[in-house]
C-alpha atoms as a PDB file:
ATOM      1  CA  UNK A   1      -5.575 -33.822 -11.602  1.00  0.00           C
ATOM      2  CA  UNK A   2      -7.765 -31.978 -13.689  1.00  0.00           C
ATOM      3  CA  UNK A   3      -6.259 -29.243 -16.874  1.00  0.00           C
ATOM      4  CA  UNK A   4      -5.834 -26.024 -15.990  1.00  0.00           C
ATOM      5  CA  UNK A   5      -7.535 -24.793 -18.306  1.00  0.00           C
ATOM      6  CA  UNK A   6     -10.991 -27.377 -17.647  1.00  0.00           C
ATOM      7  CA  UNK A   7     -10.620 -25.571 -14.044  1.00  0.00           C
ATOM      8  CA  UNK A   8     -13.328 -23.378 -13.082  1.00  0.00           C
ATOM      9  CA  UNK A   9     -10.831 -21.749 -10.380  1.00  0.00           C
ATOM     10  CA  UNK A  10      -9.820 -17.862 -10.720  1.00  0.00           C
ATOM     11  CA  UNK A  11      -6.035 -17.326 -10.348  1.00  0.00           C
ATOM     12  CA  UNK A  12      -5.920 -14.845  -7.778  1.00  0.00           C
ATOM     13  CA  UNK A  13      -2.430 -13.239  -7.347  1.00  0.00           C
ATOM     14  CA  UNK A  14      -1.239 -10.911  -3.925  1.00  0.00           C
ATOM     15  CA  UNK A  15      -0.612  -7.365  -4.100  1.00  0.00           C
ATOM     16  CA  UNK A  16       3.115  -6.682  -5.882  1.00  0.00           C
ATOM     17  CA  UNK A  17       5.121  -5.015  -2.552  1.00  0.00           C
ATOM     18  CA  UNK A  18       7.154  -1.922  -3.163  1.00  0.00           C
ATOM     19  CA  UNK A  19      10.560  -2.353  -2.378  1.00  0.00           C
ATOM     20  CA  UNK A  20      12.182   1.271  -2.454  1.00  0.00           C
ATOM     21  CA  UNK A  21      15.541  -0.014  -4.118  1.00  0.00           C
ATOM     22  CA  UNK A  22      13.355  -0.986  -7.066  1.00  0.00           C
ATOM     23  CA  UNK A  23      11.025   1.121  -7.232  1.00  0.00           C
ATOM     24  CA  UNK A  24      11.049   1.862 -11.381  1.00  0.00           C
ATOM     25  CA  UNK A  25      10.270  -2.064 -11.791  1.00  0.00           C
ATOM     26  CA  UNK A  26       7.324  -2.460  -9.208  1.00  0.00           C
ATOM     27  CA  UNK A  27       5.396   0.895 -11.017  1.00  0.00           C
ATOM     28  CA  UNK A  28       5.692  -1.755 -13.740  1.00  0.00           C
ATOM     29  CA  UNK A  29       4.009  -4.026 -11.728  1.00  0.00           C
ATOM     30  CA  UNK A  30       1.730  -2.851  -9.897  1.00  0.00           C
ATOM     31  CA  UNK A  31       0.971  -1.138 -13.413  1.00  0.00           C
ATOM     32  CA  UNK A  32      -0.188  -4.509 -14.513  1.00  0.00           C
ATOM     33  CA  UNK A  33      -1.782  -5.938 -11.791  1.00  0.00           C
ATOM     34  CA  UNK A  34      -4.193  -3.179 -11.565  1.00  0.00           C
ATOM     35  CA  UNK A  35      -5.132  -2.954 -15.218  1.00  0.00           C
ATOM     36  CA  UNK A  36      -5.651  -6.805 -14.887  1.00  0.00           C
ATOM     37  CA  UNK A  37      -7.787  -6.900 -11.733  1.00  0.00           C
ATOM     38  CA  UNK A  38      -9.958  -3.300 -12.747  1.00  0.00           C
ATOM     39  CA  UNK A  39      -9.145  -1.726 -15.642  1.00  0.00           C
ATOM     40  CA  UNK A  40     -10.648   1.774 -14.038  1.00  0.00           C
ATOM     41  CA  UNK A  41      -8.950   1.901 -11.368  1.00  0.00           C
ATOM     42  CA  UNK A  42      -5.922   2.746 -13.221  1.00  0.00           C
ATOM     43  CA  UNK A  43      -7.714   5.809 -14.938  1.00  0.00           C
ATOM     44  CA  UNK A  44      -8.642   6.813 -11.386  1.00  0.00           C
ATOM     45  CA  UNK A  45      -4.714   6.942 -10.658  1.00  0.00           C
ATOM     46  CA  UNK A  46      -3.807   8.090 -13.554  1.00  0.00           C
ATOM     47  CA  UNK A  47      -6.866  11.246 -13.731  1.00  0.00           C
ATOM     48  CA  UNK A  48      -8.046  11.334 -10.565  1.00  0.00           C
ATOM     49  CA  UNK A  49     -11.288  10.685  -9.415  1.00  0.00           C
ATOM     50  CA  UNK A  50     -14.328  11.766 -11.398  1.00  0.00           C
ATOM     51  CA  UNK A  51     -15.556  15.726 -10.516  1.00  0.00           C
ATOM     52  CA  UNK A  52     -17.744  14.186  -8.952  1.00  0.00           C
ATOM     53  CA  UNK A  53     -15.612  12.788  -5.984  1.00  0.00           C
ATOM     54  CA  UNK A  54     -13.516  15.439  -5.812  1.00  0.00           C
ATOM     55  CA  UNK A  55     -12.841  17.105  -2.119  1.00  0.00           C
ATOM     56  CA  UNK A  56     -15.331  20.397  -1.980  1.00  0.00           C
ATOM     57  CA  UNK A  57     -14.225  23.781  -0.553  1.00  0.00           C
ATOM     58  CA  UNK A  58     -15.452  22.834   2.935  1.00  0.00           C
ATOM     59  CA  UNK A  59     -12.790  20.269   2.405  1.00  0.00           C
ATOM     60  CA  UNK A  60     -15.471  17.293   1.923  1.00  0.00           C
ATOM     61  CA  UNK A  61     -16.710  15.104  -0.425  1.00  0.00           C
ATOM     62  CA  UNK A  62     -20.156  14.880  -1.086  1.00  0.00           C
ATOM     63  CA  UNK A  63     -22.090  12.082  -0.600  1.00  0.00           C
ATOM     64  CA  UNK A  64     -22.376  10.055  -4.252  1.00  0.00           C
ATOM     65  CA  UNK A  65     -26.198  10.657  -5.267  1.00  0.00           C
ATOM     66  CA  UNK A  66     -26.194   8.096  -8.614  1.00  0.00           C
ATOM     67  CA  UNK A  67     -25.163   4.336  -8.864  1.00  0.00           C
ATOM     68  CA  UNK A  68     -22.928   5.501 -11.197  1.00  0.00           C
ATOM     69  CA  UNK A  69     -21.157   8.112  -8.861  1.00  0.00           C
ATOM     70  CA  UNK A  70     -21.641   5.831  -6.030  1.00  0.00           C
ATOM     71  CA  UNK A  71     -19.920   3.203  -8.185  1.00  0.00           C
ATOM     72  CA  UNK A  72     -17.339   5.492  -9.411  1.00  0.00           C
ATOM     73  CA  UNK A  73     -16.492   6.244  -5.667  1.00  0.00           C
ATOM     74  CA  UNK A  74     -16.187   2.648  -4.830  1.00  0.00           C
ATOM     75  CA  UNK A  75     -13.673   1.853  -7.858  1.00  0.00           C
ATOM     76  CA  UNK A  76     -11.390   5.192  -6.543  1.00  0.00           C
ATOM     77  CA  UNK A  77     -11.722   3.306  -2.902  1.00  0.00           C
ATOM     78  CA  UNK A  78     -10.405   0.159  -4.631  1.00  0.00           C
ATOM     79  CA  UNK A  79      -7.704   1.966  -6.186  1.00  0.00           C
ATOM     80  CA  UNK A  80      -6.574   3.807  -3.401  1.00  0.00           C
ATOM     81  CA  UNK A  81      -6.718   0.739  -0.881  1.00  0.00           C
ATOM     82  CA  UNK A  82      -4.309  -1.610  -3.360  1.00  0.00           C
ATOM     83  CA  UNK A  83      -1.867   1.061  -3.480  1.00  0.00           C
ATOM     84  CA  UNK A  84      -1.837   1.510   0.300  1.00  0.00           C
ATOM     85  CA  UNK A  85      -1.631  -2.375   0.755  1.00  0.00           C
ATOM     86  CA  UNK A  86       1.689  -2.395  -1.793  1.00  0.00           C
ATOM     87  CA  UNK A  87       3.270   0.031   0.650  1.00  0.00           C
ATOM     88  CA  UNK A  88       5.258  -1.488   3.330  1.00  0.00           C
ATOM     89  CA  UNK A  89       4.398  -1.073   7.021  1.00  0.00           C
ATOM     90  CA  UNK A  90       7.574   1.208   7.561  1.00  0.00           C
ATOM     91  CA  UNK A  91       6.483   3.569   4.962  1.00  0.00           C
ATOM     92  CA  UNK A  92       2.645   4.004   5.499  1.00  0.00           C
ATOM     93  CA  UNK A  93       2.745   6.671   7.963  1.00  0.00           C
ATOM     94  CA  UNK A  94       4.203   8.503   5.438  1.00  0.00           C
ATOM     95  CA  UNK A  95       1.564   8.531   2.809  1.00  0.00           C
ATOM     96  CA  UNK A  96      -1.798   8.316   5.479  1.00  0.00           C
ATOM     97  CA  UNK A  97      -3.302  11.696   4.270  1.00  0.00           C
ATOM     98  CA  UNK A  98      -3.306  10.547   0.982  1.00  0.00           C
ATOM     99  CA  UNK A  99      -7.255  11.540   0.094  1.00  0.00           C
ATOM    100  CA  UNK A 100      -7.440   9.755  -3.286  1.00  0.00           C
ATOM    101  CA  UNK A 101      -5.268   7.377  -5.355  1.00  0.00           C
ATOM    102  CA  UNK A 102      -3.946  10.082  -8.022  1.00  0.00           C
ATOM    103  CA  UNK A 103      -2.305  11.706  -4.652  1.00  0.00           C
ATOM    104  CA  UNK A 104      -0.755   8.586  -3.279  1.00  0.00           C
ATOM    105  CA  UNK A 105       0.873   7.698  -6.424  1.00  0.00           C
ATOM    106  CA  UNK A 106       2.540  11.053  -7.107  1.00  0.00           C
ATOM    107  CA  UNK A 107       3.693  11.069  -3.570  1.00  0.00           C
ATOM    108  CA  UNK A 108       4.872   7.985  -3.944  1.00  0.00           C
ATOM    109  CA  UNK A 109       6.981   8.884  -7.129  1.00  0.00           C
ATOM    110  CA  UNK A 110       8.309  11.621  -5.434  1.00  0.00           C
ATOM    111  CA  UNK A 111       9.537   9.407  -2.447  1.00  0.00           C
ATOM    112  CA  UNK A 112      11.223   6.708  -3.755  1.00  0.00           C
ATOM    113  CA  UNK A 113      11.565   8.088  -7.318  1.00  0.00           C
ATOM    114  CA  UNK A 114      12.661  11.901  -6.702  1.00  0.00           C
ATOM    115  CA  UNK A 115      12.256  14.973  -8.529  1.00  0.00           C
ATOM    116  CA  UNK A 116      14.573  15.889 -11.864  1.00  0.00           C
ATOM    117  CA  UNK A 117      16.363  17.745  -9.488  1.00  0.00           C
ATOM    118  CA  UNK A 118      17.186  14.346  -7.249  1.00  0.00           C
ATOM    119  CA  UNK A 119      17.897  12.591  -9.826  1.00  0.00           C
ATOM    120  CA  UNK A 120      20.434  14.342 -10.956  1.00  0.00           C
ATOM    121  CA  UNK A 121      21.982  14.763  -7.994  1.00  0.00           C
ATOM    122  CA  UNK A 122      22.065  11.196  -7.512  1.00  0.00           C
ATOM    123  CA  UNK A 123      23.654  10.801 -11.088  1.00  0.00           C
ATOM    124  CA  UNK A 124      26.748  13.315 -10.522  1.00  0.00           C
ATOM    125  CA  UNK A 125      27.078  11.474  -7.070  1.00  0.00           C
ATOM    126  CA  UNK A 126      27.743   8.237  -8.837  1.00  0.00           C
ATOM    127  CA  UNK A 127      29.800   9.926 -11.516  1.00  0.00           C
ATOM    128  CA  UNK A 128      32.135  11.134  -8.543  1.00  0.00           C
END
């Protein structure tokens, strides 16, 4: 067999799957795998996409006139597609109106995370 690293193969890894019982350690990882596949796509979840791509009043994007804006629009696709491909199949009718990636991942964080509120609910419910 040949070395590793004398390979010209790319190490391609699947999609981390959210598990709602551990939900603190896959935003790890899924964390991580995006900033190693596309580093922008994590700036898309984290800030949205670009003004750009944002929904207008009529409640529509417009169509990307630039590379760059068309290329902007295709990294916020990519970001919002991995996130909906980490979700299991019981959960993604639950998150289908997501419009862009920024919105999926609070809405996830609200589902399987909670609110302050939730949380502390949670925590006096244990202490009892």
């Amino acid at each position: 067999m040949e070395n590793f690293a004398e390979s010209n193969s790319t190490l391609v890894s699947k999609v981390p799957m959210l598990k709602p019982s551990e939900f603190d350690m896959w935003k790890i990882r899924i964390r991580q795998y995006i900033l190693l596949t596309y580093y922008s796509m994590w700036d898309i979840i984290e800030n949205g996409p670009s003004e750009a791509g944002k929904i207008g009043p009529d409640g529509k994007r417009p169509p990307p006139k630039t590379d760059g804006e068309r290329k902007n629009r295709q990294t916020e696709m990519k970001a919002l597609s991995t996130l909906l491909l980490a979700i299991p199949n019981e959960y993604q009718h639950q998150f289908c109106n997501c419009t862009d990636a920024q919105i999926l991942w609070n809405a996830l964080e609200k589902r399987f995370a909670g609110t302050k509120s939730i949380k502390r609910n949670q925590r006096d419910v244990l202490k009892q």
